[in-house]
Protein backbone atom coordinates (compact mmCIF):
# COMPACT_ATOMS: atom_id res chain seq x y z
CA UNK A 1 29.07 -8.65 80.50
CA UNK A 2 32.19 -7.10 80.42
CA UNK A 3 32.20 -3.38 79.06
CA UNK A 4 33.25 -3.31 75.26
CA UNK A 5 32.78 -6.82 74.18
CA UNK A 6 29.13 -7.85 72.77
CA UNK A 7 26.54 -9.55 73.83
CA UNK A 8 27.29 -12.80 71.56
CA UNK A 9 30.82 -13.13 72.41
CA UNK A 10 32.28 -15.79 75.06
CA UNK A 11 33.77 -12.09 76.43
CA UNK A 12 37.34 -12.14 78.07
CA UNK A 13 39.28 -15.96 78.05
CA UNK A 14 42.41 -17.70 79.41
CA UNK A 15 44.34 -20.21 78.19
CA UNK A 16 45.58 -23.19 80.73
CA UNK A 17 48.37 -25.25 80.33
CA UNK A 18 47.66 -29.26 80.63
CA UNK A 19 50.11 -31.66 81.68
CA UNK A 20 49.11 -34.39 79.73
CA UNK A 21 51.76 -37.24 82.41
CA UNK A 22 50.19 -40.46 79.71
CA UNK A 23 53.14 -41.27 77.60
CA UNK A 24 52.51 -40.83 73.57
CA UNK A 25 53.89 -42.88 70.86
CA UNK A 26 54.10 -41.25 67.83
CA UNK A 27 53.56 -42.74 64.30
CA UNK A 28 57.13 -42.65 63.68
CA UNK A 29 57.79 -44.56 67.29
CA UNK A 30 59.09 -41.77 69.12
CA UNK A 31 57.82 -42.02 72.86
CA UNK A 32 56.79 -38.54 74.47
CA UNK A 33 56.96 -39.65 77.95
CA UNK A 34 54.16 -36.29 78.71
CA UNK A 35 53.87 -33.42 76.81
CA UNK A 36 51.56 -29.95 77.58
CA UNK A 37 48.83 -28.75 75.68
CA UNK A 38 47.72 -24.82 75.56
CA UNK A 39 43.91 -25.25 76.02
CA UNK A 40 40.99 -22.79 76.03
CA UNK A 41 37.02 -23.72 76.67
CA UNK A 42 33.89 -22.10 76.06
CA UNK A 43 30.48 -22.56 77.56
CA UNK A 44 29.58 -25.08 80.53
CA UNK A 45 29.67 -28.86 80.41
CA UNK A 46 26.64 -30.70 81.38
CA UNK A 47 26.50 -33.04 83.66
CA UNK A 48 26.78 -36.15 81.96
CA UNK A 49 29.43 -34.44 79.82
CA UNK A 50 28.06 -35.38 76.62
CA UNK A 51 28.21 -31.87 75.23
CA UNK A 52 31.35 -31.22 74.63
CA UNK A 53 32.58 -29.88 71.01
CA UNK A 54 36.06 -30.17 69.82
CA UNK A 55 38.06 -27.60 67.77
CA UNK A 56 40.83 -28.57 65.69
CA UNK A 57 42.55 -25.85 64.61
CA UNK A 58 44.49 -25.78 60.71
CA UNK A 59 47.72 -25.07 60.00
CA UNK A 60 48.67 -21.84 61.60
CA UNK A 61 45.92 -21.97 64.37
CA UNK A 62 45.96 -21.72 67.77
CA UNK A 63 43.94 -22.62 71.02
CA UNK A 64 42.43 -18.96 70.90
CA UNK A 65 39.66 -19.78 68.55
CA UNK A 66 36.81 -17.03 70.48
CA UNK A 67 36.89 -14.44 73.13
CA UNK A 68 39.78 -11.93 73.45
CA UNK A 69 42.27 -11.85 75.94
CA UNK A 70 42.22 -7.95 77.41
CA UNK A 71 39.40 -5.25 75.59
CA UNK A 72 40.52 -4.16 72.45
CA UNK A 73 42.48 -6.88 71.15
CA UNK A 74 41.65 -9.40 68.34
CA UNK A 75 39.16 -11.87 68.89
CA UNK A 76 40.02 -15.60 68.58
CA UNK A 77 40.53 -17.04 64.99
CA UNK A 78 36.64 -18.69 65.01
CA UNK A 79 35.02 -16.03 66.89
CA UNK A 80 32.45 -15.23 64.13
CA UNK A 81 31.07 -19.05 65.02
CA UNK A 82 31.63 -19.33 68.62
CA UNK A 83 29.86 -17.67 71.40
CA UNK A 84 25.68 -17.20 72.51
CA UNK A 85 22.91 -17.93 69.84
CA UNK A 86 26.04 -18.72 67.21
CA UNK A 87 26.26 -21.46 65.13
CA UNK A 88 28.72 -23.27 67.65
CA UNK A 89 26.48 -21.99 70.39
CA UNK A 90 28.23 -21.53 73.65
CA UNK A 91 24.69 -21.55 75.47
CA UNK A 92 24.31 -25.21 74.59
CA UNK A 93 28.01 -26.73 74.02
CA UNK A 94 30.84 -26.97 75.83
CA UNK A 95 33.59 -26.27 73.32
CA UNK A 96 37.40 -27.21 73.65
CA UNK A 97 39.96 -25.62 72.04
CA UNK A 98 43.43 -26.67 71.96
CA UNK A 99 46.67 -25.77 70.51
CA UNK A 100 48.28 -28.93 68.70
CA UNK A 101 51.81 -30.29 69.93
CA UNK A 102 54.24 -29.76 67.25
CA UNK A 103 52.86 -25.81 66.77
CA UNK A 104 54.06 -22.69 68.66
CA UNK A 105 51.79 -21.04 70.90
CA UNK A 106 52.63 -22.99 74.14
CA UNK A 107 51.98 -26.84 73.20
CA UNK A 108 54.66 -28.76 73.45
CA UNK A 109 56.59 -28.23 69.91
CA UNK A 110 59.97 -27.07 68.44
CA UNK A 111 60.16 -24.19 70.39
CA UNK A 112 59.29 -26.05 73.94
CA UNK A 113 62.06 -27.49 75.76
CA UNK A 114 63.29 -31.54 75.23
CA UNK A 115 63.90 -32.68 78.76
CA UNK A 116 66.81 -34.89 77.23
CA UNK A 117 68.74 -31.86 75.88
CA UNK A 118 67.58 -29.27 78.05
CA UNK A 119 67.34 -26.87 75.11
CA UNK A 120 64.28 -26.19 72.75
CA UNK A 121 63.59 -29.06 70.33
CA UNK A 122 64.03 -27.17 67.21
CA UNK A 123 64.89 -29.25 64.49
CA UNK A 124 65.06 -32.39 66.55
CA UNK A 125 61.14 -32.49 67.31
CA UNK A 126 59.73 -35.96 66.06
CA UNK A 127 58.12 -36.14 62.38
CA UNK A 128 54.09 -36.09 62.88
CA UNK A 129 51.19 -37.23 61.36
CA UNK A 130 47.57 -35.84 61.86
CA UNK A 131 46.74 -39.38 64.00
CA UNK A 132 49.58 -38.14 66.36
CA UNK A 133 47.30 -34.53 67.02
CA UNK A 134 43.85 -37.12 67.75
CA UNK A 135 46.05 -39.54 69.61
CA UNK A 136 46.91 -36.37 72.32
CA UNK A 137 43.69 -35.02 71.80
CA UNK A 138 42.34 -38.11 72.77
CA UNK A 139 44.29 -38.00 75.94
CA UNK A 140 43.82 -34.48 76.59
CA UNK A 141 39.77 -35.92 76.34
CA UNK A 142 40.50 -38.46 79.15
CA UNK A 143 41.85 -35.35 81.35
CA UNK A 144 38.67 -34.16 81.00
CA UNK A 145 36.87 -36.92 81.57
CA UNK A 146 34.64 -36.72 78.37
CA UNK A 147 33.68 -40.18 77.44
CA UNK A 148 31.93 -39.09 73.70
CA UNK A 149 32.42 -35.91 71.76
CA UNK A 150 28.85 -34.31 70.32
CA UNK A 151 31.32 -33.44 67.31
CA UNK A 152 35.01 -32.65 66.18
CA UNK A 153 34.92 -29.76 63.60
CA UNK A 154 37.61 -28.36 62.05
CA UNK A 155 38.54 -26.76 58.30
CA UNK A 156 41.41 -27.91 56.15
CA UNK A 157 43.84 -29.60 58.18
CA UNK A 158 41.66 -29.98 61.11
CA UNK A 159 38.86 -31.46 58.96
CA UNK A 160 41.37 -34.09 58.33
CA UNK A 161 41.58 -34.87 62.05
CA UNK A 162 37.91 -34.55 62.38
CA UNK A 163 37.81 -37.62 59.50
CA UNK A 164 40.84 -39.31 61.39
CA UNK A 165 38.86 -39.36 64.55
CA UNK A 166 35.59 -40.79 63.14
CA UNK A 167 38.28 -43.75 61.82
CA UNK A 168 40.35 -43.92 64.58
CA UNK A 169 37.84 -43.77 67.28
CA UNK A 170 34.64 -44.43 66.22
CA UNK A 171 32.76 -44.19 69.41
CA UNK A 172 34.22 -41.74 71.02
CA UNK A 173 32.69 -38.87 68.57
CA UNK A 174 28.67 -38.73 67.62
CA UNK A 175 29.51 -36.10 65.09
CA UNK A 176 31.86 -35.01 62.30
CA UNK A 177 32.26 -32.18 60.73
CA UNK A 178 33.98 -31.13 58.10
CA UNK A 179 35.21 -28.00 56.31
CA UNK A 180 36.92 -27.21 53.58
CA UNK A 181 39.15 -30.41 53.56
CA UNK A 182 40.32 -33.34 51.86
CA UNK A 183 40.90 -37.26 52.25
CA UNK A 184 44.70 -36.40 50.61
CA UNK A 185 46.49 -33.38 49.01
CA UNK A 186 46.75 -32.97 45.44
CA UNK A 187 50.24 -32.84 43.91
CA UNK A 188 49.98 -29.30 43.42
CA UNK A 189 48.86 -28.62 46.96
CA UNK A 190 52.49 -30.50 47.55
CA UNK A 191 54.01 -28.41 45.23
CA UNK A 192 52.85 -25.41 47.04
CA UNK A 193 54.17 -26.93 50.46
CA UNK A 194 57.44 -27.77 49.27
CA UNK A 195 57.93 -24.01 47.86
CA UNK A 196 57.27 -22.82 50.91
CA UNK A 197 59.42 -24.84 53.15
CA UNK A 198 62.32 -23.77 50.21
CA UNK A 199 62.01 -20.33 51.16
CA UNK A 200 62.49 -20.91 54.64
CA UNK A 201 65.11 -23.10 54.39
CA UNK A 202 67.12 -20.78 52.06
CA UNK A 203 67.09 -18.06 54.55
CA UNK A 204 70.52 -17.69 55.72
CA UNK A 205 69.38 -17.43 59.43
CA UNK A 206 68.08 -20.84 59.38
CA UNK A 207 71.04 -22.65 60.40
CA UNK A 208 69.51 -26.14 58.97
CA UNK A 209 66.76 -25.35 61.76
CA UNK A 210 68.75 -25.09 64.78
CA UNK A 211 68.26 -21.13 64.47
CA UNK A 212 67.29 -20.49 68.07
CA UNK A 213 71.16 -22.27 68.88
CA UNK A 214 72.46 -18.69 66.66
CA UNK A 215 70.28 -16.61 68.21
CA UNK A 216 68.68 -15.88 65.27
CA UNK A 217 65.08 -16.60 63.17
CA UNK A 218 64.56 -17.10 59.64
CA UNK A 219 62.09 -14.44 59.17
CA UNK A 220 62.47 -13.51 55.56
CA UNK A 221 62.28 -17.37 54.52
CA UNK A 222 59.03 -17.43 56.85
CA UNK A 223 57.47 -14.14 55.27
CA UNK A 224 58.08 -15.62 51.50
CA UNK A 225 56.48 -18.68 52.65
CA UNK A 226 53.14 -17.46 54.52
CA UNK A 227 53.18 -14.74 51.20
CA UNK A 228 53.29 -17.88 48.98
CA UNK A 229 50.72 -19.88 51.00
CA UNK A 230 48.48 -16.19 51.62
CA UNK A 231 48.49 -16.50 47.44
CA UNK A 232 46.77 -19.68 47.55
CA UNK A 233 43.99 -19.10 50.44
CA UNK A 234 42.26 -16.15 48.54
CA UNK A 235 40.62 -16.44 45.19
CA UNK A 236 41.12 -14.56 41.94
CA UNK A 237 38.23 -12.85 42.21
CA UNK A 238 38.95 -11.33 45.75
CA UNK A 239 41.95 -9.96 45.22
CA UNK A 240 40.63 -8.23 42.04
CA UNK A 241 37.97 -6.88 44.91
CA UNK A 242 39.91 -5.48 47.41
CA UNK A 243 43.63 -4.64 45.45
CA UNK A 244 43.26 -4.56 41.67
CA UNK A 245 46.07 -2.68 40.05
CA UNK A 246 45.65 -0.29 42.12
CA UNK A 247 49.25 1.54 43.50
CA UNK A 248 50.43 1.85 46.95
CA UNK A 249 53.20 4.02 46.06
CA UNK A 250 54.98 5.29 43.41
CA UNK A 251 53.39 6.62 39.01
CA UNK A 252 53.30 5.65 35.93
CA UNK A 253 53.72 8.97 34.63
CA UNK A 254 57.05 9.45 33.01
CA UNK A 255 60.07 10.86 33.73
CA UNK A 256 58.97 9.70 37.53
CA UNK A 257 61.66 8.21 38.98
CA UNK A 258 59.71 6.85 42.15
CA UNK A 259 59.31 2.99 42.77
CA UNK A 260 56.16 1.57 42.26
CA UNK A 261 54.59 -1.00 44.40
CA UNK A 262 50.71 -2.37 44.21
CA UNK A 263 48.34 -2.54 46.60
CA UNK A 264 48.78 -6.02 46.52
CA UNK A 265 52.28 -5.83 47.18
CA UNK A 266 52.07 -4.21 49.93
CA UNK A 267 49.32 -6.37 51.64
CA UNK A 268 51.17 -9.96 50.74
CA UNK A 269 54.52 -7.93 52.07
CA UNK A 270 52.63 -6.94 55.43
CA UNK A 271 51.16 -10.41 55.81
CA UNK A 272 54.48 -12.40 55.77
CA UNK A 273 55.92 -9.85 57.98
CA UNK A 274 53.57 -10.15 60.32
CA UNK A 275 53.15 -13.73 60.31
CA UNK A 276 57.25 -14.05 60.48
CA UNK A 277 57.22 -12.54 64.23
CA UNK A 278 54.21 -14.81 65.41
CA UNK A 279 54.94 -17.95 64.25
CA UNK A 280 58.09 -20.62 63.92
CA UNK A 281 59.80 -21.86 61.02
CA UNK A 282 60.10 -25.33 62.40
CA UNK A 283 57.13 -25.60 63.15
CA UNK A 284 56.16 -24.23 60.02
CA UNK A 285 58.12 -26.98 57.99
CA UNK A 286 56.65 -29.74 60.79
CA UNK A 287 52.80 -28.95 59.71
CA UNK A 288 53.55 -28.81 55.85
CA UNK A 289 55.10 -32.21 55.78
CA UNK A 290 51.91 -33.77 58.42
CA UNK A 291 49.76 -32.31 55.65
CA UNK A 292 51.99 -33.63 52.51
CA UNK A 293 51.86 -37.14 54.36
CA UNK A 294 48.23 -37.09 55.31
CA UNK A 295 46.03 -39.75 53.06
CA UNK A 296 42.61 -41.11 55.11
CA UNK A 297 42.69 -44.38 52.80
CA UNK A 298 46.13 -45.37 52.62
CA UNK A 299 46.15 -48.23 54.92
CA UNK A 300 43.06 -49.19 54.04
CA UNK A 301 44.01 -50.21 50.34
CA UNK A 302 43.23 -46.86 49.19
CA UNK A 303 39.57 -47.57 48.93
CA UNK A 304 37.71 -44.38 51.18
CA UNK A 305 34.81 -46.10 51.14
CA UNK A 306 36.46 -49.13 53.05
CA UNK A 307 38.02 -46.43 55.03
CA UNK A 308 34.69 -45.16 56.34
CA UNK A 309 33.22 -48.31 56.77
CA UNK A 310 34.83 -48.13 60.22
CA UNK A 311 32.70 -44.95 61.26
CA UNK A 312 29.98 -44.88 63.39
CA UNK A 313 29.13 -41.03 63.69
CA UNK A 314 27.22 -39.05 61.48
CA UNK A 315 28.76 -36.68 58.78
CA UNK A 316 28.39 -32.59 58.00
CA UNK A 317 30.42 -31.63 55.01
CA UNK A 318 30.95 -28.16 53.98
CA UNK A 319 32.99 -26.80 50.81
CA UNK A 320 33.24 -23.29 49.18
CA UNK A 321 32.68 -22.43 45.87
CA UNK A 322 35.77 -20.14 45.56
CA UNK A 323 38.10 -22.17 47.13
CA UNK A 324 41.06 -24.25 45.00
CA UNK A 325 43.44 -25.30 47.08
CA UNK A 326 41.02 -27.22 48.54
CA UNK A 327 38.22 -27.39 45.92
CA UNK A 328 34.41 -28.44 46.13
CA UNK A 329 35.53 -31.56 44.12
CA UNK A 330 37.57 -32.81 47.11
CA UNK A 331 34.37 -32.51 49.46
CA UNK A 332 32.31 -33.97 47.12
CA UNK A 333 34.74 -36.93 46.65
CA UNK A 334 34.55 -36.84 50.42
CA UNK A 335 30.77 -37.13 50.16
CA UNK A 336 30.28 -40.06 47.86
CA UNK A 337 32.58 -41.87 49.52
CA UNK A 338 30.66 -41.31 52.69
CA UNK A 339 27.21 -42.07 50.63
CA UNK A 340 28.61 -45.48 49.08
CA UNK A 341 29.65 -46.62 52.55
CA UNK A 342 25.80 -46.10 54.02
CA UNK A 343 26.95 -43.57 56.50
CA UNK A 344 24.76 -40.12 57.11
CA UNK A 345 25.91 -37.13 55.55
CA UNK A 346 24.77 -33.95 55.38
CA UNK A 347 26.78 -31.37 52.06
CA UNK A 348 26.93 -28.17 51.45
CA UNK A 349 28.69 -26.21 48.53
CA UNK A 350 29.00 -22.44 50.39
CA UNK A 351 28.86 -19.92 47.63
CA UNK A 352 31.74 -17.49 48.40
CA UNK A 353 34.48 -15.60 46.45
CA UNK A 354 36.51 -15.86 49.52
CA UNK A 355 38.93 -18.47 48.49
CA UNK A 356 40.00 -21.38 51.06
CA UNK A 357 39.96 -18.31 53.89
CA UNK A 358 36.16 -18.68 53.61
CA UNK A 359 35.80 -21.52 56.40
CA UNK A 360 37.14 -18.37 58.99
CA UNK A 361 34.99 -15.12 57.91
CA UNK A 362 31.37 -14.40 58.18
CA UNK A 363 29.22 -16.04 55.72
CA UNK A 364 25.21 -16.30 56.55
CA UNK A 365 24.51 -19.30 54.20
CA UNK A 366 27.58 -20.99 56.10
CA UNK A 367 26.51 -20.16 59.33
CA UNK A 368 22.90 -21.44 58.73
CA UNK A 369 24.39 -24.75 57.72
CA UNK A 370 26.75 -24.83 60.44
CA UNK A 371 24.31 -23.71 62.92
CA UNK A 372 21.32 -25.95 62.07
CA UNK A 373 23.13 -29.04 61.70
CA UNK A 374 24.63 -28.13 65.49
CA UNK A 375 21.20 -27.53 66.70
CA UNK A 376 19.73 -30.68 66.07
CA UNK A 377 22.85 -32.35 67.81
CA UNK A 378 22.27 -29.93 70.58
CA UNK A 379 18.26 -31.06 70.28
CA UNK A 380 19.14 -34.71 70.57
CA UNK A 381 21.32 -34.25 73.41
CA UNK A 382 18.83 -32.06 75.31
CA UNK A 383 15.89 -34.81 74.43
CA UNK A 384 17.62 -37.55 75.84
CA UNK A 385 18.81 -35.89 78.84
């Protein structure tokens, strides 16, 4: 074990690039003749390879879901559920990560260079929908030569792959699991998305997306838009918690002529700037829209139970009590959909005042859930082995 890291963590990771040479047609026909995936595993694949969990990541994730990269730096995004003994346990699954194309941490994306121009896609990369991220991560499963998955998990936007999959591909996943998702986005979740593609497209650096062409990024468009997003992934409650009214600077008393700002303020102010030097406003805009267009049942006449009619796997499905951007309602919706088309599901309402964050931070009654449900996968695999 390396010095500094604990004894339930996957320890120090590396990413790998993969070549993925198959071409992919996208939904809206355009042909990637390859494309490369940023890709990080955990744990040891057995050797019939039927142990193999699949992470998808949400919006602003990455392929560095566990582990850290050098001592002292921040673990991977799902490291709280990844790793020995936890509730995606490392000691029995082989678990692979990946970075989606269309993002920004090394997949092929806006920021990634289009052979045809020889300059970075930027606005110019391809409209996507969430079959387009299973459709690669199918191939990137071929690479590996995994012929089932044990499960795809994923929260919010990557429990809507993890449904996509189990539609898509129904025998190529036993399990699916998902978190803190929906089978569509309500119009105010639109309403959100469309705000926040506004403010980045109202930043004067954007240059109708071809910023990188200026030299330039829209980070104060990018800032207001992970602020107004931040809003919606905490709860009410929460921020009364941790922020209040309480000041970060400045008095009421008067005759004080120094500017006040809330804790709160200052927190939402230090999250978008933070967030603006990590991540890309393209890509940003590209992940909004795949989640505005997303709808499990559309082509199946907008009946979810016909829609899951096509599944073979078995279901977990996990909501949180706190959480109203993507409310208990939606998983339960999820669930009798599930119920009315005789699949097996397991639910579970999480009771958190987290807000839609709650799917990444330590929770025990989550990770019991989580955990056990993974444990008898990893029993049944063990058994028949």
């Amino acid at each position: 074990m390396t010095p500094g890291i604990s004894a339930n963590s996957v320890g120090v990771v590396t990413a790998e690039k993969i070549l993925i040479e198959t071409p992919l047609t996208l939904a809206c026909g355009v042909v990637l003749p390859s494309h490369e995936l940023m890709v990080e595993t955990y744990g040891t694949l057995n050797a019939d390879k039927s142990n193999a969990l699949l992470i998808c990541h949400a919006l602003s994730g990455s392929h560095h879901a566990a582990g850290v990269y050098a001592e002292g730096e921040k673990p991977g995004w799902w490291d709280a559920y990844i790793g020995p003994g936890k509730a995606m346990d490392t000691d029995r699954f082989f678990i692979v990560s990946l970075n989606n194309i269309g993002s920004c941490f090394g997949s092929t994306g806006p920021t990634t260079i289009n052979p045809q121009s020889g300059k970075p896609w930027g606005a110019d990369f391809p409209v996507l929908r969430a079959r387009d991220w299973v459709e690669s991560q199918r191939l990137l499963m071929e690479h590996l030569e995994i012929q089932q998955w044990a499960a795809v998990i994923g929260g919010s936007l990557g429990g809507m792959q993890a449904m996509r999959w189990a539609l898509e591909h129904p025998d190529k996943l036993a399990n699916s699991i998902v978190i803190a998702s929906s089978m569509k986005l309500t119009a105010q979740n639109i309403a959100f998305n469309e705000l926040a593609r506004r403010a980045i497209q109202s930043d004067p650096d954007f240059y109708a997306g071809d910023y990188l062409d200026n030299n330039t990024a829209p980070r104060r468009g990018l800032a207001l838009a992970r602020m107004i997003g931040h809003v919606t992934y905490l709860s009410d409650e929460l921020m009364g918690q941790k922020f209040g009214r309480e000041l970060r600077s400045g008095t009421f008393t008067q005759g004080e002529a120094a500017p006040i700002e809330f804790q709160i303020e200052s927190y939402l102010n230090y999250q978008g700037e933070k967030f603006s030097g990590d991540f890309d406003a393209n890509a940003y805009i590209l992940i909004t829209k795949m989640l505005d267009y997303f709808d499990l049942s559309r082509e199946y006449q907008n009946d979810p139970v016909q829609a899951f009619s096509h599944a073979n796997c078995d279901f977990l499905v996990v909501s949180f009590s706190s959480d109203w951007r993507f409310s208990p309602q939606r998983s339960r919706e999820i669930t009798d959909a599930l119920i009315a088309a005789g699949k097996n599901v397991s639910f579970a309402e999480i009771d958190s005042d987290q807000g839609h964050d709650a799917f990444l931070l330590p929770n025990p009654r989550y990770e019991q859930v989580l955990g056990n449900y993974l444990s008898r996968v990893a029993d049944k695999l063990e058994g028949a082995a």
